[in-house]
Protein backbone atom coordinates (compact mmCIF):
# COMPACT_ATOMS: atom_id res chain seq x y z
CA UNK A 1 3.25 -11.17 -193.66
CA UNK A 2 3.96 -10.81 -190.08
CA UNK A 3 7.48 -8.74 -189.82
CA UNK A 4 9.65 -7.98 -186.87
CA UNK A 5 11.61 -4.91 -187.45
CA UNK A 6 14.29 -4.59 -185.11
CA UNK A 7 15.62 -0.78 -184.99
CA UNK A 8 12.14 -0.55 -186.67
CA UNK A 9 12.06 3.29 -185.05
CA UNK A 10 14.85 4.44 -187.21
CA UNK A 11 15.51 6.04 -190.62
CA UNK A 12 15.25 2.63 -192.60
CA UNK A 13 13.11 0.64 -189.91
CA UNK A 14 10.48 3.53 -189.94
CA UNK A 15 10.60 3.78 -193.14
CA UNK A 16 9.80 -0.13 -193.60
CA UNK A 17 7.58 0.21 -191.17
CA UNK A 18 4.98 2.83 -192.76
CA UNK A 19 5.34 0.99 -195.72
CA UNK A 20 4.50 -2.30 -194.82
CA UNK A 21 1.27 -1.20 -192.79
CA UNK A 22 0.34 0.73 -195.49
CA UNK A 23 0.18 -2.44 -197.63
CA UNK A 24 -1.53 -4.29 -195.13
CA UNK A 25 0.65 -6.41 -193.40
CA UNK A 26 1.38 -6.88 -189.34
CA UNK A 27 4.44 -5.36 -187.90
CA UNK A 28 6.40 -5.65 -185.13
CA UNK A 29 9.00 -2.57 -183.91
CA UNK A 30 11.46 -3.63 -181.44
CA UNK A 31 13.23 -0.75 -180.39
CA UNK A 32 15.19 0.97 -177.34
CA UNK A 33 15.20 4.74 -178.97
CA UNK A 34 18.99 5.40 -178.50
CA UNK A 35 19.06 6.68 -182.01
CA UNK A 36 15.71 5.75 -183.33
CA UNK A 37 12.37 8.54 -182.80
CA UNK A 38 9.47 7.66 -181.31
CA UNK A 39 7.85 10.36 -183.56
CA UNK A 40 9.09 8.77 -186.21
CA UNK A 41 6.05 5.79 -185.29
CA UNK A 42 1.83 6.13 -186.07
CA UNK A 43 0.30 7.03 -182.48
CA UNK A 44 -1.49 3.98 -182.71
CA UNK A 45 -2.09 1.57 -185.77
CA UNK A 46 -4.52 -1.83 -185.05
CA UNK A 47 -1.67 -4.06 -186.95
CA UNK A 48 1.81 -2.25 -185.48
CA UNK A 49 2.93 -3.89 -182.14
CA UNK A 50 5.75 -1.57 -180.58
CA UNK A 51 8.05 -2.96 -177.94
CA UNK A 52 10.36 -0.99 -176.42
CA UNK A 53 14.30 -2.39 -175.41
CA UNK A 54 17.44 -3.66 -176.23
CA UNK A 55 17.89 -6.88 -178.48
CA UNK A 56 20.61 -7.40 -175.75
CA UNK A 57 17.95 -8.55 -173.41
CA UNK A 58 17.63 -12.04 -174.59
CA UNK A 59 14.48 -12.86 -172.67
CA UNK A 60 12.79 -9.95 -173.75
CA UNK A 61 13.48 -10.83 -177.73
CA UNK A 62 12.48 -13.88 -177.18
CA UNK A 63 9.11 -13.21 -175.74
CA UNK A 64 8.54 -10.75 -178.58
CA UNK A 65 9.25 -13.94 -180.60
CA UNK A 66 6.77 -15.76 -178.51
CA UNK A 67 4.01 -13.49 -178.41
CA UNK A 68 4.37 -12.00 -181.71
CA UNK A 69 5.03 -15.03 -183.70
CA UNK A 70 6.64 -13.24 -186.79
CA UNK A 71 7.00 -14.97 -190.23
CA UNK A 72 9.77 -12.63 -191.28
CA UNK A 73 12.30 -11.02 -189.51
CA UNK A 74 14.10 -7.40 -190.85
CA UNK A 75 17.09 -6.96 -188.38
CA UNK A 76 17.77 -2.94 -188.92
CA UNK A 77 19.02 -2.54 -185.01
CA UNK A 78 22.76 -1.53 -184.87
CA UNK A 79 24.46 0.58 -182.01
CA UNK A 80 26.89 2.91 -184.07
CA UNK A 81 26.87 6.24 -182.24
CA UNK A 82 29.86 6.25 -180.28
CA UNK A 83 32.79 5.02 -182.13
CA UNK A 84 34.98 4.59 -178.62
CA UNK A 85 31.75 2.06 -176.94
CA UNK A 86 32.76 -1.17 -178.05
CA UNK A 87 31.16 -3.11 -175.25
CA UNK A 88 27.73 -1.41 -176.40
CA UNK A 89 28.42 -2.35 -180.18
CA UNK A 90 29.52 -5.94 -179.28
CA UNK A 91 25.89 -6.05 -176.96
CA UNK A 92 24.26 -5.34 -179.45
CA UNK A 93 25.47 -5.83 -182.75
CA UNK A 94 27.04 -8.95 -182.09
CA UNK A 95 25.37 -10.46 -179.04
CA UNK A 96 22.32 -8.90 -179.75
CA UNK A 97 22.17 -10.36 -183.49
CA UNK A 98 22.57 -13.65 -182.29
CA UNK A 99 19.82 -13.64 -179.82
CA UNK A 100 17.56 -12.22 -182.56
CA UNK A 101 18.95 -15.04 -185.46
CA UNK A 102 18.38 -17.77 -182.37
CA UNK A 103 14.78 -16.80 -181.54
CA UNK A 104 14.26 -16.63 -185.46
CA UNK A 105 15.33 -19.76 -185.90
CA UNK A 106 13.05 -21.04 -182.65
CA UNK A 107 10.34 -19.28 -184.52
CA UNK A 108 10.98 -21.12 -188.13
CA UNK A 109 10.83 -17.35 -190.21
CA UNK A 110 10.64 -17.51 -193.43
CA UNK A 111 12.80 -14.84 -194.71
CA UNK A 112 15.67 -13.02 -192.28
CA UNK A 113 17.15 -10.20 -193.55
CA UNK A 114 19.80 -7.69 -192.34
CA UNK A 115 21.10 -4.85 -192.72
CA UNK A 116 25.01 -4.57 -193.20
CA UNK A 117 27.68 -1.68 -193.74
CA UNK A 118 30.11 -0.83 -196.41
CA UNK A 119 32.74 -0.34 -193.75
CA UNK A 120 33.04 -4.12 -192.94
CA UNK A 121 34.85 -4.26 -196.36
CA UNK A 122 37.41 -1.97 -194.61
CA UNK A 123 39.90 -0.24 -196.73
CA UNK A 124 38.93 -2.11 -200.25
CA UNK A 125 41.67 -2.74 -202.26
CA UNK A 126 39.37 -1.99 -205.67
CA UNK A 127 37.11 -0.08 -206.50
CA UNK A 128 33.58 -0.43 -206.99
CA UNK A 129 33.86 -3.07 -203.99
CA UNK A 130 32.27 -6.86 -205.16
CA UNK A 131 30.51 -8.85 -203.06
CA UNK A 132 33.50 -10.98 -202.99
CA UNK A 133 35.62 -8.74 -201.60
CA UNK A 134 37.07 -9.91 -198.13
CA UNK A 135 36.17 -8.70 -194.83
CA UNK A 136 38.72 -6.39 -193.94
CA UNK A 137 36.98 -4.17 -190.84
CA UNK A 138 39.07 -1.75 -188.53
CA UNK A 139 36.38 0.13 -186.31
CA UNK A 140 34.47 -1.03 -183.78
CA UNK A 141 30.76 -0.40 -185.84
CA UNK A 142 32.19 -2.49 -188.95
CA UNK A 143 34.07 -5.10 -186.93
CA UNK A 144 30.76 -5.64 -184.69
CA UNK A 145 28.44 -5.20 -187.90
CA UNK A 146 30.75 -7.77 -189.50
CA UNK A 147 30.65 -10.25 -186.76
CA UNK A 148 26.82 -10.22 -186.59
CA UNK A 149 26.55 -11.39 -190.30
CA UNK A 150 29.20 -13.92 -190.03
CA UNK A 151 26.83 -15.26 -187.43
CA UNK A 152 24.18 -15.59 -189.53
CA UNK A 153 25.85 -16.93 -192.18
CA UNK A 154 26.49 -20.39 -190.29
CA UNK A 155 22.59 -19.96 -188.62
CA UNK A 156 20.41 -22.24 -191.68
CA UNK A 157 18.27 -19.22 -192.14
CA UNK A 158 17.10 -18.27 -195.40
CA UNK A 159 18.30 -15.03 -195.11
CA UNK A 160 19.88 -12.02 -197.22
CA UNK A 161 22.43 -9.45 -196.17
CA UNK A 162 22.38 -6.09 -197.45
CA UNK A 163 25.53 -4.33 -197.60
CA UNK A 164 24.00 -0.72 -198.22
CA UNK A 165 25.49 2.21 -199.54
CA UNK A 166 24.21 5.51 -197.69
CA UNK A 167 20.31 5.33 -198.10
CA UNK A 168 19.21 8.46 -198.46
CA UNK A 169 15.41 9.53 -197.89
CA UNK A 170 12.80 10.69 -195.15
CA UNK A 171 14.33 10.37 -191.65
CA UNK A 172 17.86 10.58 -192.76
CA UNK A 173 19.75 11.61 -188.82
CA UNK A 174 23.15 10.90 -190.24
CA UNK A 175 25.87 11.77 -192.35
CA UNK A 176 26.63 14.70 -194.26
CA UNK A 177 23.43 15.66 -195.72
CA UNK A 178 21.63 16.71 -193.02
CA UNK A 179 25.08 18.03 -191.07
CA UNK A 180 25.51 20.30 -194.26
CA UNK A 181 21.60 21.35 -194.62
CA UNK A 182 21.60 21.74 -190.55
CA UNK A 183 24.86 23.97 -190.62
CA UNK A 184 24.44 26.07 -193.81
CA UNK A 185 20.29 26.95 -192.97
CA UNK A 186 22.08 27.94 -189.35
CA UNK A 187 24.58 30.35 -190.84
CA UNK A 188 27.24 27.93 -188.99
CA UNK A 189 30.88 27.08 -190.65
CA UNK A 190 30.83 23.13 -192.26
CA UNK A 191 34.02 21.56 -193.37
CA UNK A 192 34.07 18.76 -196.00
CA UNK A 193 36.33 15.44 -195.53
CA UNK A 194 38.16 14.26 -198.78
CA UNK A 195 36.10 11.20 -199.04
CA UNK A 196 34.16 9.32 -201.67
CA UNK A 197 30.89 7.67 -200.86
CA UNK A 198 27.52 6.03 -202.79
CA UNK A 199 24.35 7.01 -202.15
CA UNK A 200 21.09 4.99 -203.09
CA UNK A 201 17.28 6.86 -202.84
CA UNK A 202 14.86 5.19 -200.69
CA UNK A 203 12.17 4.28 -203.04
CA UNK A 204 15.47 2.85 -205.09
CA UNK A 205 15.59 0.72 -201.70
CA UNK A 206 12.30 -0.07 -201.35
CA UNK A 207 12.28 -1.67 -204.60
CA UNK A 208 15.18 -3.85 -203.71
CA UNK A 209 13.35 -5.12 -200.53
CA UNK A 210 9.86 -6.30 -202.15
CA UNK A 211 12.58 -8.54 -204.45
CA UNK A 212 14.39 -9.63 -201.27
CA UNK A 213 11.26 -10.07 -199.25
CA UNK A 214 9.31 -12.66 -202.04
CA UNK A 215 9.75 -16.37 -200.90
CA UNK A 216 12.49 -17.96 -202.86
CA UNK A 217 13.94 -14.98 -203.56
CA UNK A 218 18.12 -15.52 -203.55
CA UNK A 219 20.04 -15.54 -200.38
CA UNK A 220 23.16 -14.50 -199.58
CA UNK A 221 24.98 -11.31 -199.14
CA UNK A 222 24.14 -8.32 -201.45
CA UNK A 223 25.59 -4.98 -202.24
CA UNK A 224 22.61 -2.11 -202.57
CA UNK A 225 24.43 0.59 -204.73
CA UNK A 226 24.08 2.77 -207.51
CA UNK A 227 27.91 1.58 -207.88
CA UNK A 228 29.02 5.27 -208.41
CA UNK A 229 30.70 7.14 -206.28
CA UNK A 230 30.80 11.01 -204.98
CA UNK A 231 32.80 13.38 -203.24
CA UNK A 232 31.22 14.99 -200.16
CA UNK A 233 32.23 18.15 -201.63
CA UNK A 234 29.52 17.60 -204.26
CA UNK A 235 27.31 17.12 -201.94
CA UNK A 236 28.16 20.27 -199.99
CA UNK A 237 28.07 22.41 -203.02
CA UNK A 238 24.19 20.93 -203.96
CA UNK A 239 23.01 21.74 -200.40
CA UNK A 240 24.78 25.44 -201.28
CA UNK A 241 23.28 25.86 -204.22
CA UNK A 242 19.34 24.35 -202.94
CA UNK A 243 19.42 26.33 -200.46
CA UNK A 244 20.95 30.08 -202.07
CA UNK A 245 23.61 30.43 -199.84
CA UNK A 246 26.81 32.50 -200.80
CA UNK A 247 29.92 31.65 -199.21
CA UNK A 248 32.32 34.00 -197.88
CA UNK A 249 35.52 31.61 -198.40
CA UNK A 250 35.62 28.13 -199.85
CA UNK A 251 34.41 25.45 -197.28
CA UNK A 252 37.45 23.39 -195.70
CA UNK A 253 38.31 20.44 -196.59
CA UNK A 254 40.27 18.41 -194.48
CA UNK A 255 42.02 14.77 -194.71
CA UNK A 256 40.13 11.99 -193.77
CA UNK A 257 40.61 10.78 -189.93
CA UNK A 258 42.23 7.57 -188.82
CA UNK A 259 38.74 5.65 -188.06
CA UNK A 260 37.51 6.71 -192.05
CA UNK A 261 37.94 5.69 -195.66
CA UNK A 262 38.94 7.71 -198.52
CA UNK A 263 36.51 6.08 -200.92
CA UNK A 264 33.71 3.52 -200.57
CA UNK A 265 31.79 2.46 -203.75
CA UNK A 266 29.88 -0.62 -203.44
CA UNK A 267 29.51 -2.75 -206.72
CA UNK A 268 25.72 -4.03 -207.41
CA UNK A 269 25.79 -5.83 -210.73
CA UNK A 270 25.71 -8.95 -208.66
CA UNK A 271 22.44 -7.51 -207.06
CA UNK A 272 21.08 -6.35 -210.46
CA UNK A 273 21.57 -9.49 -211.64
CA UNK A 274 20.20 -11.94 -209.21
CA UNK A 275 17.27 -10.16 -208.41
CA UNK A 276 16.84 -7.68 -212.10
CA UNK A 277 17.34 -4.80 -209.90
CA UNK A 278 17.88 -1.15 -211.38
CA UNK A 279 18.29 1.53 -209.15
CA UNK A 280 15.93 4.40 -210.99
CA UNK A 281 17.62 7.63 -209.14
CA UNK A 282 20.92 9.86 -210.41
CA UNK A 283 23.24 11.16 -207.71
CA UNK A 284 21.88 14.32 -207.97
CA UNK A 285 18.52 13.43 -207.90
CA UNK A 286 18.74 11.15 -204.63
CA UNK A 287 20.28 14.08 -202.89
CA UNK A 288 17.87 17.13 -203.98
CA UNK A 289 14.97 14.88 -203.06
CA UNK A 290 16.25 14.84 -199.74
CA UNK A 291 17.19 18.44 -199.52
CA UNK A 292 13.25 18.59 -200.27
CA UNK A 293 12.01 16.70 -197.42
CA UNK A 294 13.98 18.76 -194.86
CA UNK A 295 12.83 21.83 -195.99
CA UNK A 296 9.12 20.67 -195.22
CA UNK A 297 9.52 18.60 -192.19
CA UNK A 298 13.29 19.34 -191.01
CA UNK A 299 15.60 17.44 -189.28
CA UNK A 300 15.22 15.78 -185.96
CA UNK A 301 19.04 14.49 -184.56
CA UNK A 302 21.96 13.77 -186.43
CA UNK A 303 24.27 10.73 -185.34
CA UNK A 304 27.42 9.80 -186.64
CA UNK A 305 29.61 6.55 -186.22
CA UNK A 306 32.87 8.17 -187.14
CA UNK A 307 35.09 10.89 -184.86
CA UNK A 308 35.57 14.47 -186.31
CA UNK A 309 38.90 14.50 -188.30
CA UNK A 310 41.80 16.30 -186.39
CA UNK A 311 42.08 19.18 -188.71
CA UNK A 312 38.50 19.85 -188.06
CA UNK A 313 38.11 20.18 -183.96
C-alpha cells in the first residue's frame, strides 16, 4: 500500500506510521508539528515521505496528492489544543478535512479512513453509546470533528470512521495518564474530575485497523471500545500504586467543568460484529502497560482539548 497519514507525527499517526514501514509498505506523513513530535519520526527511512504543513493549505495537500499518489488515505490530523480557537479547529478539522476527502477523491484511494471522537456524541442519553446514537456535540473539537465526518459521509469514498475511545499506548501526550504519571513522579499535587471514560490498548487498535484497512472491508462509522467504562480515579490510584507513592491526603476530586462529560462509554458490538473484532486487553492491563512505557522512555508534552474545571485553578 501507499498510505497518507495526515497528523501522521502524532500518538496514533506515529504509531501507524512505524508500523506500516515496518511491514513494508510506503508512507506518507503530512504534518505541521503543533501537537505532533518530530522525534516521534525515523531520521530517515527509503519508503517514509515527510511533508511538513497544515491540511489547511489546500494547494499544498493537493500536491502531496499529486506527487505522492497514495492508494489509501488515514486522516489522524485534528487541531484540539485550545478549546477557545475555533477558527483554528474549523481550518482544520473542517476545512482542512474536506480538502484532504477532495484530493482523495481526485486521487481515486481505495480505502479513507478517519479518525473521530467520542465527544461528537455529546452528552449521550445511554450508556454504552451505539453507533446510532445522534450527533449531539457542544465544544468546538467535537462540533468541528463532527462536521468533518459528516463531510465525508456525502464524499462516495469508501471510507470508515472510527469513533475511538482513549487509545492508550506509546506516545500517549494527552489525558490523564500521563498528567497523573507526570505530576505524581514530580512530587506535584493532581486532582481527579468525576468522570467516566473507555480506554482501548494500542495493539487492541492495531488489530482493528488491519480489519479496516483490507479491501472490502465494511464502511461506515465504527465505535473502537472495550465498551466498559472507568473512573479517572481508578486510574489515579493505578499510577499511585505503579509508581509507590504514599499520599499525604486523598487526591481532590472535583465536578466536571462546563466544556466535559460525566461519562463516555462507547458501545463496540457493532464493531465486533462487522469486522469479528475482540479487543484482547483488561482496563487494568491497557493502563499498566502504559505506565511501563513512560518509565523507560518518559513523556514528551501533554495536550489537552478540555479547560481545567473551576474547582481546580
Amino acid at each position: 500500500m501507499r498510505i497518507l497519514i495526515t497528523g501522521g507525527a502524532g500518538c496514533l499517526g506515529s504509531n501507524l506510521t512505524e508500523r506500516y514501514l515496518e511491514a513494508g509498505h510506503t508512507v506518507c506523513v503530512l504534518d505541521n508539528f503543533a501537537t505532533g513530535q518530530r522525534g516521534s519520526l525515523p531520521d530517515a527511512h527509503p519508503q517514509m515521505t515527510l511533508v511538513e504543513g497544515s491540511i489547511y493549505d489546500r494547494a499544498l495537500v493537493n500536491g502531496t496528492f499529486d506527487n505522492f499518489r497514495p492508494t489509501h488515505v488515514i486522516h489522524s490530523a485534528a487541531a484540539y489544543k485550545d478549546p477557545d480557537d475555533w477558527i483554528e479547529d474549523t481550518r482544520t478539522n473542517v476545512e482542512g478535512t474536506i480538502h484532504v476527502v477532495d484530493a482523495a477523491r481526485t486521487a481515486g484511494v481505495k480505502r479513507f479512513v478517519n479518525f473521530h471522537t467520542a465527544l461528537g456524541y455529546g452528552r449521550p442519553e445511554t450508556l454504552p453509546i451505539p453507533v446510532s446514537a445522534p450527533a449531539r456535540p457542544f465544544t468546538s473539537y467535537g462540533i468541528s470533528k463532527q462536521a468533518g465526518e459528516d463531510y465525508l459521509a456525502i464524499s462516495g469514498l469508501q471510507y470508515v470512521s472510527l469513533r475511538l475511545a482513549n487509545v492508550t499506548g506509546p506516545r500517549l501526550a494527552i489525558g490523564p495518564i500521563p498528567t497523573f504519571y507526570t505530576r505524581l513522579k514530580a512530587g506535584k499535587p493532581c486532582f481527579c474530575s468525576r468522570t467516566v471514560r473507555d480506554f482501548v490498548d494500542m495493539d487492541d487498535f492495531f488489530s482493528i485497523m488491519d480489519l479496516v484497512m483490507e479491501d472490502g472491508a465494511p464502511t461506515g462509522p465504527f465505535n473502537v471500545s472495550t465498551g466498559t467504562g472507568h473512573t479517572i480515579k481508578e486510574i489515579f490510584d493505578i499510577v499511585v500504586d505503579h509508581l509507590g507513592v504514599v499520599l499525604a491526603e486523598p487526591v481532590p476530586e472535583v465536578d466536571p467543568g462546563v466544556d466535559d462529560v460525566p461519562a463516555v462509554v462507547l458501545d463496540p458490538q457493532e464493531t465486533i460484529n462487522a469486522f469479528t473484532w475482540q479487543p484482547r486487553y483488561s482496563f487494568e492491563q491497557t493502563i499498566r502497560r502504559m505506565l511501563t512505557w513512560y518509565d523507560r522512555y518518559g513523556v514528551t508534552a501533554i495536550y489537552s482539548h478540555l479547560k481545567a474545571p473551576a474547582a481546580a485553578r
